[in-house]
PDB file of N, CA and C in Angstrom:
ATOM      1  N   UNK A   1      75.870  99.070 105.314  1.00  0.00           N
ATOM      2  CA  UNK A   1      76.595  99.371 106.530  1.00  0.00           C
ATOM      3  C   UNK A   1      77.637 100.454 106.245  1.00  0.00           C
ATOM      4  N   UNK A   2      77.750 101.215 107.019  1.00  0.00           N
ATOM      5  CA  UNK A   2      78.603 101.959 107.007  1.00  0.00           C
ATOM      6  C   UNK A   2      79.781 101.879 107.410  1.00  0.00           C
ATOM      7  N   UNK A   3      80.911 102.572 106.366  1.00  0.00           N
ATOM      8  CA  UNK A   3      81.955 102.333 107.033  1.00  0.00           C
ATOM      9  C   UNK A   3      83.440 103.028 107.193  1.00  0.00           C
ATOM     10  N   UNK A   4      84.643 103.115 107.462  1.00  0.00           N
ATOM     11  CA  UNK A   4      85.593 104.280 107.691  1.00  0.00           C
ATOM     12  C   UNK A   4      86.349 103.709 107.660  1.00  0.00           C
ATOM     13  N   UNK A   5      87.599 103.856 107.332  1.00  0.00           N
ATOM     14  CA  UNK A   5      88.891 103.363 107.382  1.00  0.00           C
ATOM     15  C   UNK A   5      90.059 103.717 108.584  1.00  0.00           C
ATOM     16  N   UNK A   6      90.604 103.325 108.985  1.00  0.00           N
ATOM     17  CA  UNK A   6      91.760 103.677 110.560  1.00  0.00           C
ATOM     18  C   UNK A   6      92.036 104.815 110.015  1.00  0.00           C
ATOM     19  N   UNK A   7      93.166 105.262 108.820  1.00  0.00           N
ATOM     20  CA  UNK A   7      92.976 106.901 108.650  1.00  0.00           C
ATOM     21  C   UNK A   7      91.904 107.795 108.771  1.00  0.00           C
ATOM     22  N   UNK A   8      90.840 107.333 108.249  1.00  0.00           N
ATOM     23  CA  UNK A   8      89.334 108.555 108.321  1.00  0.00           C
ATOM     24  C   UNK A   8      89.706 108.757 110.198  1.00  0.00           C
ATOM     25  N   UNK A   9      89.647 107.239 110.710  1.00  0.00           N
ATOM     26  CA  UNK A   9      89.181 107.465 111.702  1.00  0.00           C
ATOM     27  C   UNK A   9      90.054 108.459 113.290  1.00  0.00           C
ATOM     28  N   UNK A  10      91.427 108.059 112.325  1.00  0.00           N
ATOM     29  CA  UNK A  10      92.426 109.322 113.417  1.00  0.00           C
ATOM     30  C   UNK A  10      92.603 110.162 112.839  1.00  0.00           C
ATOM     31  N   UNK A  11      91.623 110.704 111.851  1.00  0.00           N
ATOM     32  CA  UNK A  11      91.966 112.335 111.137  1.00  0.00           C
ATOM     33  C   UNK A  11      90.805 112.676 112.025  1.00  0.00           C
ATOM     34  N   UNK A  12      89.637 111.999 112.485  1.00  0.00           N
ATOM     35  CA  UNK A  12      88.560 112.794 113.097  1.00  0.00           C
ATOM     36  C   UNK A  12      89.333 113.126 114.752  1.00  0.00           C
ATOM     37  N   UNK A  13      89.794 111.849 115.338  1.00  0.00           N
ATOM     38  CA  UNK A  13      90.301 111.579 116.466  1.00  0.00           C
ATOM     39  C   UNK A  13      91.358 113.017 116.843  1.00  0.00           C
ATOM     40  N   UNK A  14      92.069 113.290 115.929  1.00  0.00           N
ATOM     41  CA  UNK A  14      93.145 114.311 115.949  1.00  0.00           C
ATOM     42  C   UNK A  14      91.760 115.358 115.874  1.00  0.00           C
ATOM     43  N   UNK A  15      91.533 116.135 115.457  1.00  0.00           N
ATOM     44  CA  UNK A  15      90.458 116.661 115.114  1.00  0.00           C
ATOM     45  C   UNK A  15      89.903 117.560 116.156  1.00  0.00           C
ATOM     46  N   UNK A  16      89.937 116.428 117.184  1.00  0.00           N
ATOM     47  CA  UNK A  16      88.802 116.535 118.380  1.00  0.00           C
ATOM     48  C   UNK A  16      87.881 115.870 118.661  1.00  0.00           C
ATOM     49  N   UNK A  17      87.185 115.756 117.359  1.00  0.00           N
ATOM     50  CA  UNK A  17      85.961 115.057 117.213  1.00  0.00           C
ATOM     51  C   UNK A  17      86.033 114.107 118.668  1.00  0.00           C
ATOM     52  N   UNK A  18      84.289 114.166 119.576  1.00  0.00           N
ATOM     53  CA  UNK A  18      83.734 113.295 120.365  1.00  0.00           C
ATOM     54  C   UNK A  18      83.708 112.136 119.494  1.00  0.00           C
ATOM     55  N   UNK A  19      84.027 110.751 119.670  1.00  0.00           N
ATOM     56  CA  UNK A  19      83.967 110.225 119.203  1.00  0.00           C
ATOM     57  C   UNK A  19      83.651 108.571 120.314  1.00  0.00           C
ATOM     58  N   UNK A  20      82.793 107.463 119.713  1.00  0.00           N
ATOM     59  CA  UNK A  20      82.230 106.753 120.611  1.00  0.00           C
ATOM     60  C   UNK A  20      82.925 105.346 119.852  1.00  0.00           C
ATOM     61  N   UNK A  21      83.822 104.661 120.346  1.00  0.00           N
ATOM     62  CA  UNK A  21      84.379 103.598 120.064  1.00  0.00           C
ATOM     63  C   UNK A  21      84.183 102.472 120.585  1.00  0.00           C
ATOM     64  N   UNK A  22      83.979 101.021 119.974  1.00  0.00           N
ATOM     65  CA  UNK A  22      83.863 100.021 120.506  1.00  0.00           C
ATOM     66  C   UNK A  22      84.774  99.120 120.158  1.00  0.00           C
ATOM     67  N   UNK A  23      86.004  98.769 121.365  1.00  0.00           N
ATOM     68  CA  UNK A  23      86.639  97.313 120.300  1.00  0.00           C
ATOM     69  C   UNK A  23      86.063  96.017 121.157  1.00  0.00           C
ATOM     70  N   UNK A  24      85.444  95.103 120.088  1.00  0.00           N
ATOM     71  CA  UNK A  24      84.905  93.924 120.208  1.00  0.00           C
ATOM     72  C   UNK A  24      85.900  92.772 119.937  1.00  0.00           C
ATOM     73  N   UNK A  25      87.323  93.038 120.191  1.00  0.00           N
ATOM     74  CA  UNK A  25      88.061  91.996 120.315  1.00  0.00           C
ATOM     75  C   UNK A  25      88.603  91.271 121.685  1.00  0.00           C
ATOM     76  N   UNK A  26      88.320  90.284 121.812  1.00  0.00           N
ATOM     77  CA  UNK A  26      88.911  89.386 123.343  1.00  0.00           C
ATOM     78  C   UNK A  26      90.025  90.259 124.102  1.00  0.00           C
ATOM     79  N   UNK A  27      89.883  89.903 124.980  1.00  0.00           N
ATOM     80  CA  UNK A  27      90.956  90.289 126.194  1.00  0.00           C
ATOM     81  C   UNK A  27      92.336  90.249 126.244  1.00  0.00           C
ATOM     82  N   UNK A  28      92.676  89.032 125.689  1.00  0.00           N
ATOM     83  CA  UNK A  28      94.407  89.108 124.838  1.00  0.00           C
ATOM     84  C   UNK A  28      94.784  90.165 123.712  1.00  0.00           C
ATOM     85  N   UNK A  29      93.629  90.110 122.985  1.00  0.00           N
ATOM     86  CA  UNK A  29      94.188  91.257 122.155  1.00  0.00           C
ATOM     87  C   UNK A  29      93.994  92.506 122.418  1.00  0.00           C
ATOM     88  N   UNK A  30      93.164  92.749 123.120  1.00  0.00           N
ATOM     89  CA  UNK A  30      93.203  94.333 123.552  1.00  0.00           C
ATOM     90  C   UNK A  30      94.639  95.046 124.922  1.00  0.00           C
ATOM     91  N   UNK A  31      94.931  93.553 125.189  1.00  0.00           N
ATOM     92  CA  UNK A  31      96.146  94.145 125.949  1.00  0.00           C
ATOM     93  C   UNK A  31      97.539  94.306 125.219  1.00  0.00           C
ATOM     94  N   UNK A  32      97.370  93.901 123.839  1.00  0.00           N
ATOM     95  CA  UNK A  32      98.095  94.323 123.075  1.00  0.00           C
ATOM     96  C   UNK A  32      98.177  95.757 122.490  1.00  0.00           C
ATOM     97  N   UNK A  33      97.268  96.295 122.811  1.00  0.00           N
ATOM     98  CA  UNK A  33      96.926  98.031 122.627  1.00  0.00           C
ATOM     99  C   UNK A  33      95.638  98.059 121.930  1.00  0.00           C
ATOM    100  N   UNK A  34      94.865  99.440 122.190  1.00  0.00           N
ATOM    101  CA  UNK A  34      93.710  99.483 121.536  1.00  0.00           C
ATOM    102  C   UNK A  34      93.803 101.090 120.988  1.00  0.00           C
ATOM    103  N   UNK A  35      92.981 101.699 120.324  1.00  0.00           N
ATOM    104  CA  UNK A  35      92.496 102.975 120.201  1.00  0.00           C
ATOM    105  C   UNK A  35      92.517 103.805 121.390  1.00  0.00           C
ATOM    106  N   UNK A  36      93.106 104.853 121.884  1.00  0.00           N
ATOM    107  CA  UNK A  36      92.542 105.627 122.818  1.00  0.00           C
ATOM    108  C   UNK A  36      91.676 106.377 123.269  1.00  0.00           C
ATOM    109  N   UNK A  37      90.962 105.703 124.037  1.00  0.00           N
ATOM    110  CA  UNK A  37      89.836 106.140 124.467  1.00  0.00           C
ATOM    111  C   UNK A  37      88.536 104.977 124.100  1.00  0.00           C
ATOM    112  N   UNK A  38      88.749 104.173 123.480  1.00  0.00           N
ATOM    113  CA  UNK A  38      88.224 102.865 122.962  1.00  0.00           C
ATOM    114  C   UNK A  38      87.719 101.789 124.583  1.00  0.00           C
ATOM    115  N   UNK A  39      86.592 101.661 124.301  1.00  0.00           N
ATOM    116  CA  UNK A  39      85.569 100.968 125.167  1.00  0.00           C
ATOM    117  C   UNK A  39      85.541  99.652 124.647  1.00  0.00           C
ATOM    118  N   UNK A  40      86.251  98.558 125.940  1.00  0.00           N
ATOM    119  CA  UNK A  40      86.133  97.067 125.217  1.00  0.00           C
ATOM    120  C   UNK A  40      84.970  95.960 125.523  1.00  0.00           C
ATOM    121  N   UNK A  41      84.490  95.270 124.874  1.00  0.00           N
ATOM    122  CA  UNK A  41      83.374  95.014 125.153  1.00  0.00           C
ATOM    123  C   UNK A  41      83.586  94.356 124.082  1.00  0.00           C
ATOM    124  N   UNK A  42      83.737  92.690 124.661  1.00  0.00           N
ATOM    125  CA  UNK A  42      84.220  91.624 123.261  1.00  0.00           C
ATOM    126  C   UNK A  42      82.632  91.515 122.619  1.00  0.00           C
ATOM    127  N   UNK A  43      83.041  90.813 121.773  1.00  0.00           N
ATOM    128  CA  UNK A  43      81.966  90.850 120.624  1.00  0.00           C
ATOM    129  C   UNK A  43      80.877  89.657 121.557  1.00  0.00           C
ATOM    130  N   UNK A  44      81.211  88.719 121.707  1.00  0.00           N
ATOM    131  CA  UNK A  44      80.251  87.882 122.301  1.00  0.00           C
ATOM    132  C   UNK A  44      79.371  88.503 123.985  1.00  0.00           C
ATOM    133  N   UNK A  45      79.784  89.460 124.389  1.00  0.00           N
ATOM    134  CA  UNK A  45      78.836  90.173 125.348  1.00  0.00           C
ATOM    135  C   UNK A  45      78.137  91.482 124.850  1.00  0.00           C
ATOM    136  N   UNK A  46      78.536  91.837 123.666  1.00  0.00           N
ATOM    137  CA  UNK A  46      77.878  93.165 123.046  1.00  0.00           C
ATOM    138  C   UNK A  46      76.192  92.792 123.440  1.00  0.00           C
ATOM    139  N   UNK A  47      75.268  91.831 122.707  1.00  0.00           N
ATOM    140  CA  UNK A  47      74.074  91.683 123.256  1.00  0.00           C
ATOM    141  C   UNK A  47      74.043  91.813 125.163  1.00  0.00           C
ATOM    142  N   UNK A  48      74.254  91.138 125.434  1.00  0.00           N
ATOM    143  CA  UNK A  48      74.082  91.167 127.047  1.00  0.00           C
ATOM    144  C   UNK A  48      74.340  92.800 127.790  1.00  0.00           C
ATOM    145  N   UNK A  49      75.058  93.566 126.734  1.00  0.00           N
ATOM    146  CA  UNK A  49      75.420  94.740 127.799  1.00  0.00           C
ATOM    147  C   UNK A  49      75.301  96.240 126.806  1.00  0.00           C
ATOM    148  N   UNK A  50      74.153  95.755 126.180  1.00  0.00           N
ATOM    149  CA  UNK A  50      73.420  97.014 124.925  1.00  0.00           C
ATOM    150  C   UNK A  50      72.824  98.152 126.181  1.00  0.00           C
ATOM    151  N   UNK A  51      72.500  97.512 127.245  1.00  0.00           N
ATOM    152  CA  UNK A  51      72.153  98.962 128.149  1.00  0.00           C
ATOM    153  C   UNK A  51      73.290 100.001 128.677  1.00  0.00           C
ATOM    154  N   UNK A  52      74.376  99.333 128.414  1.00  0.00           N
ATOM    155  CA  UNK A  52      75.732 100.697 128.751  1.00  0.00           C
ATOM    156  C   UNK A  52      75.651 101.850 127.117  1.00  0.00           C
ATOM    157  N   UNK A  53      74.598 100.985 126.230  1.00  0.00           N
ATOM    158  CA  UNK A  53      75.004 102.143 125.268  1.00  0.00           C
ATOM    159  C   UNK A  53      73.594 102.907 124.914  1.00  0.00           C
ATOM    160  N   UNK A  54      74.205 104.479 123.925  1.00  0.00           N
ATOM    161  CA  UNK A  54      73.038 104.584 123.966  1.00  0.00           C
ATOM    162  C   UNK A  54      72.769 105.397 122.772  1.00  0.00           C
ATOM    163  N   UNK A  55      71.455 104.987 122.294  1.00  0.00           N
ATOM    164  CA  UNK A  55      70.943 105.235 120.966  1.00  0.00           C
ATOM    165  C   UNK A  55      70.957 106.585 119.788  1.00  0.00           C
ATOM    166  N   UNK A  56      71.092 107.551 121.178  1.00  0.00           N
ATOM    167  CA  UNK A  56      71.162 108.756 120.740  1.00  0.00           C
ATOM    168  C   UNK A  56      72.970 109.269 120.726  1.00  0.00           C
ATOM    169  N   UNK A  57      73.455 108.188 120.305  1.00  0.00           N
ATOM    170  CA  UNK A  57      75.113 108.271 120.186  1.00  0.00           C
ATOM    171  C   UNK A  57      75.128 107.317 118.974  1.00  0.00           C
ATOM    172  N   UNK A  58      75.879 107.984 117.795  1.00  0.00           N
ATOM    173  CA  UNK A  58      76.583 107.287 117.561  1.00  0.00           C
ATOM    174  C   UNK A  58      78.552 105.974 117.597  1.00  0.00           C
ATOM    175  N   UNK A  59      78.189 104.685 116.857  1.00  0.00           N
ATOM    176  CA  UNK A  59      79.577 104.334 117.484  1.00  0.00           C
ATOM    177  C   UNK A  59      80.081 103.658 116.470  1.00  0.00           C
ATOM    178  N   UNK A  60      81.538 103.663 116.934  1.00  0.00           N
ATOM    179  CA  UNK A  60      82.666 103.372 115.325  1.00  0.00           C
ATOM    180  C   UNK A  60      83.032 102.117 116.046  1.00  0.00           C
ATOM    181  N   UNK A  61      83.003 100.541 115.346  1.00  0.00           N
ATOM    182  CA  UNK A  61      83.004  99.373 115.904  1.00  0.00           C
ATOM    183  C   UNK A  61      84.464  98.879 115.105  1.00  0.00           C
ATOM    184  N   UNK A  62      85.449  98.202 116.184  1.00  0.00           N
ATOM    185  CA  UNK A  62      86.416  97.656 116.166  1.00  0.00           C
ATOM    186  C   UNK A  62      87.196  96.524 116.025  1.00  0.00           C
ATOM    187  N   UNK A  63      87.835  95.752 115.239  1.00  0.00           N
ATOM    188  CA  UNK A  63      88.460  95.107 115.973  1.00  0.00           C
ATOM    189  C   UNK A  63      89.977  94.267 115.426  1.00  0.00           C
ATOM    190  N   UNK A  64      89.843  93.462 114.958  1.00  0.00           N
ATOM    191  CA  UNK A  64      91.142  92.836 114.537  1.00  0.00           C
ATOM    192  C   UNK A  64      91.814  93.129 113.129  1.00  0.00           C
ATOM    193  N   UNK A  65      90.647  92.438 112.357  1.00  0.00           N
ATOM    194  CA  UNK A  65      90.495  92.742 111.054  1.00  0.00           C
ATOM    195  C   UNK A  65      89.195  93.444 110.043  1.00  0.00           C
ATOM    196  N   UNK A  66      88.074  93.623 110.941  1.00  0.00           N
ATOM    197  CA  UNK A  66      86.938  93.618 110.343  1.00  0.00           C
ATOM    198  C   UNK A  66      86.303  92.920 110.486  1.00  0.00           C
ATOM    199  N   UNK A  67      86.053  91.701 110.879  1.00  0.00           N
ATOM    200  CA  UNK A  67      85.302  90.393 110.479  1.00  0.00           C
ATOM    201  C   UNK A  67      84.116  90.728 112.082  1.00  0.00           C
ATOM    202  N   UNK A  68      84.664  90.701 112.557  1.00  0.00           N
ATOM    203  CA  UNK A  68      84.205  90.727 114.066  1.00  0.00           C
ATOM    204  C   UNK A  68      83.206  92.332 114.492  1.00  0.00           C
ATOM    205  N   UNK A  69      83.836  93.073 114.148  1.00  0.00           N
ATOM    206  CA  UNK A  69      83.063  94.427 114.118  1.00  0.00           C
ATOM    207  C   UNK A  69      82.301  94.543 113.354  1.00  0.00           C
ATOM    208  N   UNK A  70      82.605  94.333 112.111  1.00  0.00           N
ATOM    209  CA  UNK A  70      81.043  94.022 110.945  1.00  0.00           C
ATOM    210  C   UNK A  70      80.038  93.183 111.689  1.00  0.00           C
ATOM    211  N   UNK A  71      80.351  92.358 112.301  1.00  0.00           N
ATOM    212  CA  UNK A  71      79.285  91.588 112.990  1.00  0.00           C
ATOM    213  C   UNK A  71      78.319  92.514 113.860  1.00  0.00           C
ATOM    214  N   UNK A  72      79.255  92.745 115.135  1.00  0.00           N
ATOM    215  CA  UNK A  72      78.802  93.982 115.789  1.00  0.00           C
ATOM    216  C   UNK A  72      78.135  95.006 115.418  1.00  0.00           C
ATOM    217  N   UNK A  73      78.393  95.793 114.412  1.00  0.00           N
ATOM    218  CA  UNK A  73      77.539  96.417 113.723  1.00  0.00           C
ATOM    219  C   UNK A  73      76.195  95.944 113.267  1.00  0.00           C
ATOM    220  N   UNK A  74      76.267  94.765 112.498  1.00  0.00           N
ATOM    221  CA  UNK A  74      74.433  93.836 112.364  1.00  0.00           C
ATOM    222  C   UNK A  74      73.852  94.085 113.935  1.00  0.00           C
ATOM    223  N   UNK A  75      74.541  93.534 114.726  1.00  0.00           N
ATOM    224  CA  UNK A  75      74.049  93.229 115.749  1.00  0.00           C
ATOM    225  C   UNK A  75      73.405  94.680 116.345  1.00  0.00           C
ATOM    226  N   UNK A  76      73.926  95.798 116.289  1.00  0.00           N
ATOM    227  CA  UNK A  76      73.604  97.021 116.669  1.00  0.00           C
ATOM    228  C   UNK A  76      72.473  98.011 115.754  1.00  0.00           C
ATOM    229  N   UNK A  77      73.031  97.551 114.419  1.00  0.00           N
ATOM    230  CA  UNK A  77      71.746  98.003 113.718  1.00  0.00           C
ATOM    231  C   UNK A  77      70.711  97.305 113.421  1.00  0.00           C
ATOM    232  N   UNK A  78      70.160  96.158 114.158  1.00  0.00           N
ATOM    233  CA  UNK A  78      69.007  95.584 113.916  1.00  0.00           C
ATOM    234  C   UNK A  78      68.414  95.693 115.139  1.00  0.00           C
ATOM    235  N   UNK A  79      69.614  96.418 116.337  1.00  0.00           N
ATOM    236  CA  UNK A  79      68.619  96.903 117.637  1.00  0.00           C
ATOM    237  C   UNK A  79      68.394  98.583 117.768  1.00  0.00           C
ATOM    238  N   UNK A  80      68.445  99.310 116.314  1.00  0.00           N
ATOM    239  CA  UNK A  80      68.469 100.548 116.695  1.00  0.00           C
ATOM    240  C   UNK A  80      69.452 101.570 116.873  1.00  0.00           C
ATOM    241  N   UNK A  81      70.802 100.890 116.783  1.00  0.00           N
ATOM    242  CA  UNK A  81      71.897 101.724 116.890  1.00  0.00           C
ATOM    243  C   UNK A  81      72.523 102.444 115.416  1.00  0.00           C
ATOM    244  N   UNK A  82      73.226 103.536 115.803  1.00  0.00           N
ATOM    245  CA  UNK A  82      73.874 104.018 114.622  1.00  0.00           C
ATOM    246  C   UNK A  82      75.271 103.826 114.996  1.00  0.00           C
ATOM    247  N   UNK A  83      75.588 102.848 113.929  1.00  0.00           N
ATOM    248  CA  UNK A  83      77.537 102.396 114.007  1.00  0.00           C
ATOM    249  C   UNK A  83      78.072 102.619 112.700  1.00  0.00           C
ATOM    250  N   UNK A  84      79.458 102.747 112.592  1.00  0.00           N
ATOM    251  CA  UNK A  84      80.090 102.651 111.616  1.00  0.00           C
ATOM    252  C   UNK A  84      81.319 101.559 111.477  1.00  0.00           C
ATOM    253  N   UNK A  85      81.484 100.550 110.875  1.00  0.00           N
ATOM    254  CA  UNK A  85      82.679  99.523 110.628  1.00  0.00           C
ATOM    255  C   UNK A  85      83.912  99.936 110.458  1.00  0.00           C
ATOM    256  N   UNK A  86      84.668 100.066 111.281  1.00  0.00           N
ATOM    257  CA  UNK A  86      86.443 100.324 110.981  1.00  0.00           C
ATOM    258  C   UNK A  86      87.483  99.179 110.163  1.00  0.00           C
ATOM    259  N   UNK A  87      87.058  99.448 108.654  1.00  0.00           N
ATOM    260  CA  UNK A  87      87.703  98.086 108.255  1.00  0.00           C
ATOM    261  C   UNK A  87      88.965  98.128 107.860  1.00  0.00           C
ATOM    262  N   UNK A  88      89.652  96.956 107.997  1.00  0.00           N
ATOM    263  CA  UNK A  88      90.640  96.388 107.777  1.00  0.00           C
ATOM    264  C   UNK A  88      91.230  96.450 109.516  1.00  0.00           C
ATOM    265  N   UNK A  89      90.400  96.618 110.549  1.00  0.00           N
ATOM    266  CA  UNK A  89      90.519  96.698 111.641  1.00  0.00           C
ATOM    267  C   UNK A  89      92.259  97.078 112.459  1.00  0.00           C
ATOM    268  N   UNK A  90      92.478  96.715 113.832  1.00  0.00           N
ATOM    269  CA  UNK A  90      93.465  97.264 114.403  1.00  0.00           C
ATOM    270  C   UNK A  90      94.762  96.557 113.719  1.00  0.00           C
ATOM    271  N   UNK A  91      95.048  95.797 112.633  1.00  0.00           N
ATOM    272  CA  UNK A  91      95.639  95.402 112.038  1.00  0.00           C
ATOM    273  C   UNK A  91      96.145  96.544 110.945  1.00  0.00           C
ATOM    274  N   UNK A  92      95.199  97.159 110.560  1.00  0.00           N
ATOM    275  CA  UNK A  92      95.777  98.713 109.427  1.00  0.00           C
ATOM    276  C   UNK A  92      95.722  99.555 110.352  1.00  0.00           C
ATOM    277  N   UNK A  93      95.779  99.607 111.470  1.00  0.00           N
ATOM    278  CA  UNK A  93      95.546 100.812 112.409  1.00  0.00           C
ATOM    279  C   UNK A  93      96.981 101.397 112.826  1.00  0.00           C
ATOM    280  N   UNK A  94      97.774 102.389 112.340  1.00  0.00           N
ATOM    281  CA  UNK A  94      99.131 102.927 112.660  1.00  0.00           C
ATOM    282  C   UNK A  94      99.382 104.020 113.320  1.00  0.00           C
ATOM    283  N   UNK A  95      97.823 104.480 114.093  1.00  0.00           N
ATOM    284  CA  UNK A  95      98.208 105.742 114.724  1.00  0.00           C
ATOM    285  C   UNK A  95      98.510 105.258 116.313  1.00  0.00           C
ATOM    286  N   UNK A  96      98.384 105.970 117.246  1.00  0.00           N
ATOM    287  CA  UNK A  96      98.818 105.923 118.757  1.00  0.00           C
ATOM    288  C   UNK A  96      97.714 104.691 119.386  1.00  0.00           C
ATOM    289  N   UNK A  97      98.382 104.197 120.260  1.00  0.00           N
ATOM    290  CA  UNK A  97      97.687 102.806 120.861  1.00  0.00           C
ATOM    291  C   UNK A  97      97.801 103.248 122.621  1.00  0.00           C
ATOM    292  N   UNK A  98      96.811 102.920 123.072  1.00  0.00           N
ATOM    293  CA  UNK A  98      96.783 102.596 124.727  1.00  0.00           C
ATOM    294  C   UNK A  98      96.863 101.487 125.042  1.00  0.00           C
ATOM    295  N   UNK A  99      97.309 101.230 126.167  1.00  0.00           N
ATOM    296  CA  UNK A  99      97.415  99.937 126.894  1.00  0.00           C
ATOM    297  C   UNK A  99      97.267 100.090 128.267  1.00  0.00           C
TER     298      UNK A  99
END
């Protein structure tokens, strides 16, 4: 599995770089702030709602600590998707947050 660290991932973000984000953490915690520009979509509906995404994109998967987005990721690359794991999740994450 592939994977990036919160710095890799706001040196691309600053950058410019298009970039396709998923945080798969519950609803309480994402109103605590997320990534900007970050698409939420808790981990337990990722199967049910694989048709909002799409194959010929890649996506950088999110969430607390890792544990949960690594999941997400199995779950995406055994249907075809190209993801990358943001580990140590929004917990090492120190750049700018939306809410």
């Amino acid at each position: 599995m592939k994977e990036i660290t919160p710095d890799e991932l706001a040196i691309k973000m600053r950058n410019g770089e298009k970039l396709h984000i998923i945080d798969v953490r519950e609803d309480e915690e994402v109103a605590t702030g997320k990534i900007p520009g970050a698409r939420h979509i808790r981990l337990g509906d990722l199967e049910d709602r694989l048709d909002e995404l799409d194959k010929n994109e890649h996506y950088y998967m999110v969430c607390r600590s890792g544990g949960r987005s690594s999941m997400a990721c199995e779950i995406l690359l055994e249907k075809g998707f190209s993801v990358t794991n943001m580990v140590g999740g929004m917990l090492s994450w120190d750049d700018e947050l939306e809410f």
